[in-house]
PDB file of N, CA and C in Angstrom:
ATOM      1  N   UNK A   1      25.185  27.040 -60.843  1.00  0.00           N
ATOM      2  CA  UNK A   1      26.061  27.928 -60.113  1.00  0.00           C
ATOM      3  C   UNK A   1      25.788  29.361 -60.568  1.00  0.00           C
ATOM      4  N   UNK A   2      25.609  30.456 -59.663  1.00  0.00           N
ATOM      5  CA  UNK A   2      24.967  31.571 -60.206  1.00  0.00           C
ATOM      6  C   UNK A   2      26.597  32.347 -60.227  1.00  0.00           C
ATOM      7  N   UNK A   3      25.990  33.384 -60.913  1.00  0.00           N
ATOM      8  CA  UNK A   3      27.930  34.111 -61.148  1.00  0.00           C
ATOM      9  C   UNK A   3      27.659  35.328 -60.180  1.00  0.00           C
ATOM     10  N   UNK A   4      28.712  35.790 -59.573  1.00  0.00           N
ATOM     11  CA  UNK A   4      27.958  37.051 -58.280  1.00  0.00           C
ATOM     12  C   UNK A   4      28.883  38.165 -59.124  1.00  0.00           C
ATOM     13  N   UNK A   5      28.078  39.424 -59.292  1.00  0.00           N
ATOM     14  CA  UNK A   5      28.812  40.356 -60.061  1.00  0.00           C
ATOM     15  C   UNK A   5      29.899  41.317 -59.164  1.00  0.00           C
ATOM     16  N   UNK A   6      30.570  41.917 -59.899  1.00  0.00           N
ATOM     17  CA  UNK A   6      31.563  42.719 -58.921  1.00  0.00           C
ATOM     18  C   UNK A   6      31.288  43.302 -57.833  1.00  0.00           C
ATOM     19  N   UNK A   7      30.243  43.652 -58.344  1.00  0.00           N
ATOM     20  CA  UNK A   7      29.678  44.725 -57.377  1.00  0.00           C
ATOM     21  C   UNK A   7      29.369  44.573 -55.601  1.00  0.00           C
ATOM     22  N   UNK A   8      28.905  42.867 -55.998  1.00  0.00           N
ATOM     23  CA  UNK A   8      28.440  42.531 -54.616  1.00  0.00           C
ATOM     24  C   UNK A   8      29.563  41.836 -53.792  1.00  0.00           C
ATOM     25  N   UNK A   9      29.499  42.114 -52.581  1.00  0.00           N
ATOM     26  CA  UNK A   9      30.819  41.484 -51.879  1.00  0.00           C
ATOM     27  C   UNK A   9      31.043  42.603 -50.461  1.00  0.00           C
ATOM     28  N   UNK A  10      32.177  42.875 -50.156  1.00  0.00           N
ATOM     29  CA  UNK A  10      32.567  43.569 -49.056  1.00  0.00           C
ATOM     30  C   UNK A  10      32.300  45.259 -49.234  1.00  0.00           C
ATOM     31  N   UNK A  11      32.402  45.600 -50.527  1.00  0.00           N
ATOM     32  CA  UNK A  11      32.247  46.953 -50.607  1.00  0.00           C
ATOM     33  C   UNK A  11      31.479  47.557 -51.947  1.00  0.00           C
ATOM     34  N   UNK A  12      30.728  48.233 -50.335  1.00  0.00           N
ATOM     35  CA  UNK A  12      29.135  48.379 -52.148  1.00  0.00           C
ATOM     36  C   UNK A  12      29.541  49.384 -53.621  1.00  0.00           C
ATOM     37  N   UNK A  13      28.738  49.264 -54.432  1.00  0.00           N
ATOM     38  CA  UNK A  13      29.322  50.030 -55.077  1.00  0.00           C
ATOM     39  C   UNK A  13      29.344  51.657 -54.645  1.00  0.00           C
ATOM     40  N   UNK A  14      28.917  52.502 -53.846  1.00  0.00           N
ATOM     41  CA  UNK A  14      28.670  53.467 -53.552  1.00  0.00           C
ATOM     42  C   UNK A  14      30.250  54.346 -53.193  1.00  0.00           C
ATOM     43  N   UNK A  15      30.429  53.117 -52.318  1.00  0.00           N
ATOM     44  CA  UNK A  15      32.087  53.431 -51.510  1.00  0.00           C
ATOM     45  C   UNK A  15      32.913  53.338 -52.454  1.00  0.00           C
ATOM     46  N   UNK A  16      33.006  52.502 -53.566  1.00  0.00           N
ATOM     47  CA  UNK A  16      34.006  52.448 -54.967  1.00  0.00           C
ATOM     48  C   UNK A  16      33.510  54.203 -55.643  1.00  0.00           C
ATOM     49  N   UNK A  17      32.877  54.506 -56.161  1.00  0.00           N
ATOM     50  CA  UNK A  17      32.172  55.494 -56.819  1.00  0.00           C
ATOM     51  C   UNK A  17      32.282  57.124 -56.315  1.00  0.00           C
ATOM     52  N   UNK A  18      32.564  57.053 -55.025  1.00  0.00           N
ATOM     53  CA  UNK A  18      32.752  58.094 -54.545  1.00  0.00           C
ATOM     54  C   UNK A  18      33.847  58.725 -54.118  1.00  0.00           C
ATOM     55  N   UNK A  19      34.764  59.719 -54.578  1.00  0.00           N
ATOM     56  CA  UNK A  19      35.833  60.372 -55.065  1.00  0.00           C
ATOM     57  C   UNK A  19      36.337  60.534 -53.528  1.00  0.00           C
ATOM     58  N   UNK A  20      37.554  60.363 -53.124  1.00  0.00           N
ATOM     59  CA  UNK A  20      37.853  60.844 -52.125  1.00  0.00           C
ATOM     60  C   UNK A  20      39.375  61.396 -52.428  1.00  0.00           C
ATOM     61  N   UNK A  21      39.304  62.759 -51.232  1.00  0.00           N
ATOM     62  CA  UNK A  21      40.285  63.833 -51.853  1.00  0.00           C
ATOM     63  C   UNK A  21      41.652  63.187 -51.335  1.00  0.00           C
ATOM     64  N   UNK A  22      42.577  63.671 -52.244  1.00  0.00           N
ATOM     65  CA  UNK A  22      44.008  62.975 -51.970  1.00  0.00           C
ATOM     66  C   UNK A  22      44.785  63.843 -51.238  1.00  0.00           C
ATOM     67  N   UNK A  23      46.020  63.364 -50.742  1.00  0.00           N
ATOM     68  CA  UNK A  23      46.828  63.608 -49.439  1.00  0.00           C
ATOM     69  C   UNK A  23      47.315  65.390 -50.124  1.00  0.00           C
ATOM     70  N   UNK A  24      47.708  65.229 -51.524  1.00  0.00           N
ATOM     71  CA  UNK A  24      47.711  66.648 -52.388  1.00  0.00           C
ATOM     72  C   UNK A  24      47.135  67.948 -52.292  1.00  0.00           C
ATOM     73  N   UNK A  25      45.602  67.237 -52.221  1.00  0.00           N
ATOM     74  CA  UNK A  25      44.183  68.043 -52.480  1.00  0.00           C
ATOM     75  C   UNK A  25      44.155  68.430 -51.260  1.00  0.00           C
ATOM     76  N   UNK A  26      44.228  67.790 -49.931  1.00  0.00           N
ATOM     77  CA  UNK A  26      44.055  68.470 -48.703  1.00  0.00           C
ATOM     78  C   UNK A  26      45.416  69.167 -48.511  1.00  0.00           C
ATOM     79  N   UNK A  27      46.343  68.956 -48.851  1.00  0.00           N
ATOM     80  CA  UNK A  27      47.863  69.511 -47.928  1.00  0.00           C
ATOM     81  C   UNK A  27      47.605  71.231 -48.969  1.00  0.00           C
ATOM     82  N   UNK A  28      46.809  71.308 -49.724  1.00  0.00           N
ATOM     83  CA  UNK A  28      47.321  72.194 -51.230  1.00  0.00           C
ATOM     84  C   UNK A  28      45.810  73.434 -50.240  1.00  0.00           C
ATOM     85  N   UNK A  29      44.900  72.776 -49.665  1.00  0.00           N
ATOM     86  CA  UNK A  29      44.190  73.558 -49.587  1.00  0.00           C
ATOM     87  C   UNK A  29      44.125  74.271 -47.714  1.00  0.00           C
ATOM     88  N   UNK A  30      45.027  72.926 -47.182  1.00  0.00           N
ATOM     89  CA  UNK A  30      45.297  73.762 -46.100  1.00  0.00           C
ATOM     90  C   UNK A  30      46.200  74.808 -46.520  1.00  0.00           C
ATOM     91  N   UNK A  31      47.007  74.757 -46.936  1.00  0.00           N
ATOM     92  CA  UNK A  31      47.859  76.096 -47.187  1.00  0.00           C
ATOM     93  C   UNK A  31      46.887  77.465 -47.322  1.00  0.00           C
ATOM     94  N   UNK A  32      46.432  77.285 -48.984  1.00  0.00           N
ATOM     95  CA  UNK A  32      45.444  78.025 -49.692  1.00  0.00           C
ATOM     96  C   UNK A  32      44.863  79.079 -48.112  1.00  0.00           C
ATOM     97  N   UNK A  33      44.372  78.402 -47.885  1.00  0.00           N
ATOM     98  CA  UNK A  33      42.969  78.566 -46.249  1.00  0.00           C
ATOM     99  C   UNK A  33      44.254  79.164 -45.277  1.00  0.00           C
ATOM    100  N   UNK A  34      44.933  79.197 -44.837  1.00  0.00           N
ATOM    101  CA  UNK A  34      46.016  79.427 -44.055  1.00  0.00           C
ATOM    102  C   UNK A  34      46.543  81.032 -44.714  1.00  0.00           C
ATOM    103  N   UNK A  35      47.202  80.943 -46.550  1.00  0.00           N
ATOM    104  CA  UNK A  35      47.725  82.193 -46.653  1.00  0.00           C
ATOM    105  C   UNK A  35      46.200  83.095 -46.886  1.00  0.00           C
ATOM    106  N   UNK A  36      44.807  83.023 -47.317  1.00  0.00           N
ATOM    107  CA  UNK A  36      43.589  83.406 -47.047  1.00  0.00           C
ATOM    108  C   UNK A  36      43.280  83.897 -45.895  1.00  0.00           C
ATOM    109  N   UNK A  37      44.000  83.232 -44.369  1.00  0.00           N
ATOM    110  CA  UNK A  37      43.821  83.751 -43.115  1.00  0.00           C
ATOM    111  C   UNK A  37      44.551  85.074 -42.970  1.00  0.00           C
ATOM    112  N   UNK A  38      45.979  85.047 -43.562  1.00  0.00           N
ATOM    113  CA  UNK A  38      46.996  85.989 -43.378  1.00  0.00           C
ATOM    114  C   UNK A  38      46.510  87.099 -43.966  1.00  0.00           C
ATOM    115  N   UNK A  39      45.687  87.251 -44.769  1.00  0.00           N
ATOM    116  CA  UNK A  39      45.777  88.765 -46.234  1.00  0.00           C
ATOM    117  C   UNK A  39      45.145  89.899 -45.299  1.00  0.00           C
ATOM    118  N   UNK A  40      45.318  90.952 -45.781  1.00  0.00           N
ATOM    119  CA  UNK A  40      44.805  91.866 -44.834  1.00  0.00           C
ATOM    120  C   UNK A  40      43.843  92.318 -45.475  1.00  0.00           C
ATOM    121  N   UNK A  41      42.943  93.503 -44.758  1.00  0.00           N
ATOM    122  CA  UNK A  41      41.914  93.570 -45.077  1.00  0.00           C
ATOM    123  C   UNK A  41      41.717  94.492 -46.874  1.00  0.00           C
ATOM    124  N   UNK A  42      42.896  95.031 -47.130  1.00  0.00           N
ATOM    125  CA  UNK A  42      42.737  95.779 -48.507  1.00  0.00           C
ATOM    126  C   UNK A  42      42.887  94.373 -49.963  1.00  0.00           C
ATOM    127  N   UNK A  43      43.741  93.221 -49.038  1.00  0.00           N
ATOM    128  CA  UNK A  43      43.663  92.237 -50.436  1.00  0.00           C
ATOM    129  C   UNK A  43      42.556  91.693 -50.179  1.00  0.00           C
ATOM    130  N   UNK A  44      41.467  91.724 -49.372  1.00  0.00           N
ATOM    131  CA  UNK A  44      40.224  90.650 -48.962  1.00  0.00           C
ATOM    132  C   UNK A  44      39.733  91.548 -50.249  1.00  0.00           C
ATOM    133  N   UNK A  45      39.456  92.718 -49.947  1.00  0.00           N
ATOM    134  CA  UNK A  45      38.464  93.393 -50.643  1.00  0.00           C
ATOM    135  C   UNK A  45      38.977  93.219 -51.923  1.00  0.00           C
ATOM    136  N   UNK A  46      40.300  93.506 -52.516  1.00  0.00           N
ATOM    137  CA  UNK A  46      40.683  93.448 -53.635  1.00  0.00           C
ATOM    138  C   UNK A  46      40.218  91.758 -54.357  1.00  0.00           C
ATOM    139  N   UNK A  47      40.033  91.140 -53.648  1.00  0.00           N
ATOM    140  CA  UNK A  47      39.228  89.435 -53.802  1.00  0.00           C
ATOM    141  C   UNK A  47      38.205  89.162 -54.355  1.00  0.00           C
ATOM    142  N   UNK A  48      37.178  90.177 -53.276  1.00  0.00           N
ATOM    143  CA  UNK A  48      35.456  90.064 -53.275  1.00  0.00           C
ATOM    144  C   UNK A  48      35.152  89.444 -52.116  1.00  0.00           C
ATOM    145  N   UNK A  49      36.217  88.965 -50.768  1.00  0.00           N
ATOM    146  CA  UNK A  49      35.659  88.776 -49.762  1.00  0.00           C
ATOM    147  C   UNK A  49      35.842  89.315 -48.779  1.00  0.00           C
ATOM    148  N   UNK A  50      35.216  88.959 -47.554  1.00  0.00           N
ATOM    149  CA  UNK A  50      34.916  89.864 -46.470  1.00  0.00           C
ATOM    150  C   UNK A  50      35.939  88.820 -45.525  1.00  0.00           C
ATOM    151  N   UNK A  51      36.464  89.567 -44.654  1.00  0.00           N
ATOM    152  CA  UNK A  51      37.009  89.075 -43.559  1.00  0.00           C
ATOM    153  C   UNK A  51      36.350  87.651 -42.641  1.00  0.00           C
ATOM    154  N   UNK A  52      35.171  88.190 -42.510  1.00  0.00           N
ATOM    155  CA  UNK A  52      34.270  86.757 -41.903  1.00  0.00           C
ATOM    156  C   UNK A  52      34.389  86.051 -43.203  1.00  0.00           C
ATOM    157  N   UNK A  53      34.043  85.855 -43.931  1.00  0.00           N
ATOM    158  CA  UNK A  53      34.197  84.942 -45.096  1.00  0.00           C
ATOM    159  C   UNK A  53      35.248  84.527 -44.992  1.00  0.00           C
ATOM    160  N   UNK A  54      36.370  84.906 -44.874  1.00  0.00           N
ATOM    161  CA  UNK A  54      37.945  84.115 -44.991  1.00  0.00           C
ATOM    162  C   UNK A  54      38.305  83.881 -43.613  1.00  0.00           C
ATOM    163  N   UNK A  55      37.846  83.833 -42.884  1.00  0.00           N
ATOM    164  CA  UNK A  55      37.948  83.345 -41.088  1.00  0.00           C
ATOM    165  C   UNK A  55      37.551  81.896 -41.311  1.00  0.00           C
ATOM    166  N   UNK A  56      36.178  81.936 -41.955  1.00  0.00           N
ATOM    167  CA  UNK A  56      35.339  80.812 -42.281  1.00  0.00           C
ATOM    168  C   UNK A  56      35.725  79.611 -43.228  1.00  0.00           C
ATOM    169  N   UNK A  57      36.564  80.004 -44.127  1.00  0.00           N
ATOM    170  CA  UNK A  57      37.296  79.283 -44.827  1.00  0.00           C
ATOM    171  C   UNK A  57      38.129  78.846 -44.488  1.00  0.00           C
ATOM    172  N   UNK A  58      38.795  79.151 -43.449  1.00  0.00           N
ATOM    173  CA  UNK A  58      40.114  79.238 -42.904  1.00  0.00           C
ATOM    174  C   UNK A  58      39.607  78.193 -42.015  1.00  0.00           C
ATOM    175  N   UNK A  59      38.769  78.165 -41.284  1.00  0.00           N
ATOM    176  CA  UNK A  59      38.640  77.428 -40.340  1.00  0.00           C
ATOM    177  C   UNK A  59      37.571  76.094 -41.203  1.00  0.00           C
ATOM    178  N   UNK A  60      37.655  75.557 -41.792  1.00  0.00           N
ATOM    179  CA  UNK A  60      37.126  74.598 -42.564  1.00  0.00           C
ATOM    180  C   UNK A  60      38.569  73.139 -42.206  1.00  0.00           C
ATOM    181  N   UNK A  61      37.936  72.375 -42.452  1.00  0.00           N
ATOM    182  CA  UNK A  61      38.959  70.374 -42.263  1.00  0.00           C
ATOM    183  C   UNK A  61      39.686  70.700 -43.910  1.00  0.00           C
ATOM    184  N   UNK A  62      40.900  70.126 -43.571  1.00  0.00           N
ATOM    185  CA  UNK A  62      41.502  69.627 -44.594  1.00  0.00           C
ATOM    186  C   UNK A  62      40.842  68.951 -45.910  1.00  0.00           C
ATOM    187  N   UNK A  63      39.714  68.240 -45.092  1.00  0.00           N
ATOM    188  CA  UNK A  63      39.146  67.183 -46.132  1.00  0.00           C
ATOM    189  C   UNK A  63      38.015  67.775 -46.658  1.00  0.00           C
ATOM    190  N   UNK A  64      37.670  68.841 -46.291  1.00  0.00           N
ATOM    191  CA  UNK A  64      36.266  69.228 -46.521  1.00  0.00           C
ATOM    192  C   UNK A  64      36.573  70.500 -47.903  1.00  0.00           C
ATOM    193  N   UNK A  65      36.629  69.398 -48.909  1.00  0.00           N
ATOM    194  CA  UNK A  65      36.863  70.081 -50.349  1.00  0.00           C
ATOM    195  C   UNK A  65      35.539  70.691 -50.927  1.00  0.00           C
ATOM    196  N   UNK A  66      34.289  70.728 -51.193  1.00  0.00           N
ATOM    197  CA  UNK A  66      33.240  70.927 -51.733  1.00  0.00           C
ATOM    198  C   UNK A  66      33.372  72.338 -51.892  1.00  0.00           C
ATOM    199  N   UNK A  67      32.649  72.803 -52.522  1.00  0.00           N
ATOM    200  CA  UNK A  67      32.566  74.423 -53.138  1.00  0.00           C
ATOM    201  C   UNK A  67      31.475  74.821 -52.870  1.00  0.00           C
ATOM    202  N   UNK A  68      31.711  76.067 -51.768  1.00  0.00           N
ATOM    203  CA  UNK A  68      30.787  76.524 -51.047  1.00  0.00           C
ATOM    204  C   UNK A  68      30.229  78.008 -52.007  1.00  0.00           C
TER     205      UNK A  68
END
């Protein structure tokens, strides 16, 4: 009788291993991206970003956490 390790079965290890962002992480960064839309143009600069830059952010998915 061979022994089948955890790994193998319905879900590979890839899908276990790979971090997915929590209901927190997205609700925390829509905001973030939202008050980023609002700032005007003297706090952008006071930042280091440019208006297109924070349009762009702004308009990014909830889920789409990575660091651009």
């Amino acid at each position: 009788m061979a022994i089948r390790s955890i790994t193998s079965g319905v879900w590979p290890l890839a899908a276990v291993a790979t971090p997915r962002p929590g209901l927190r992480a997205m609700w925390r960064a829509m905001q973030t991206r939202r008050d980023l839309a609002r700032m005007d143009d003297r706090m952008l600069r006071d930042i280091g970003i440019s208006r297109l830059d924070a349009l762009r952010e702004a308009d990014r998915l909830p889920w789409d956490l990575t660091v651009r």
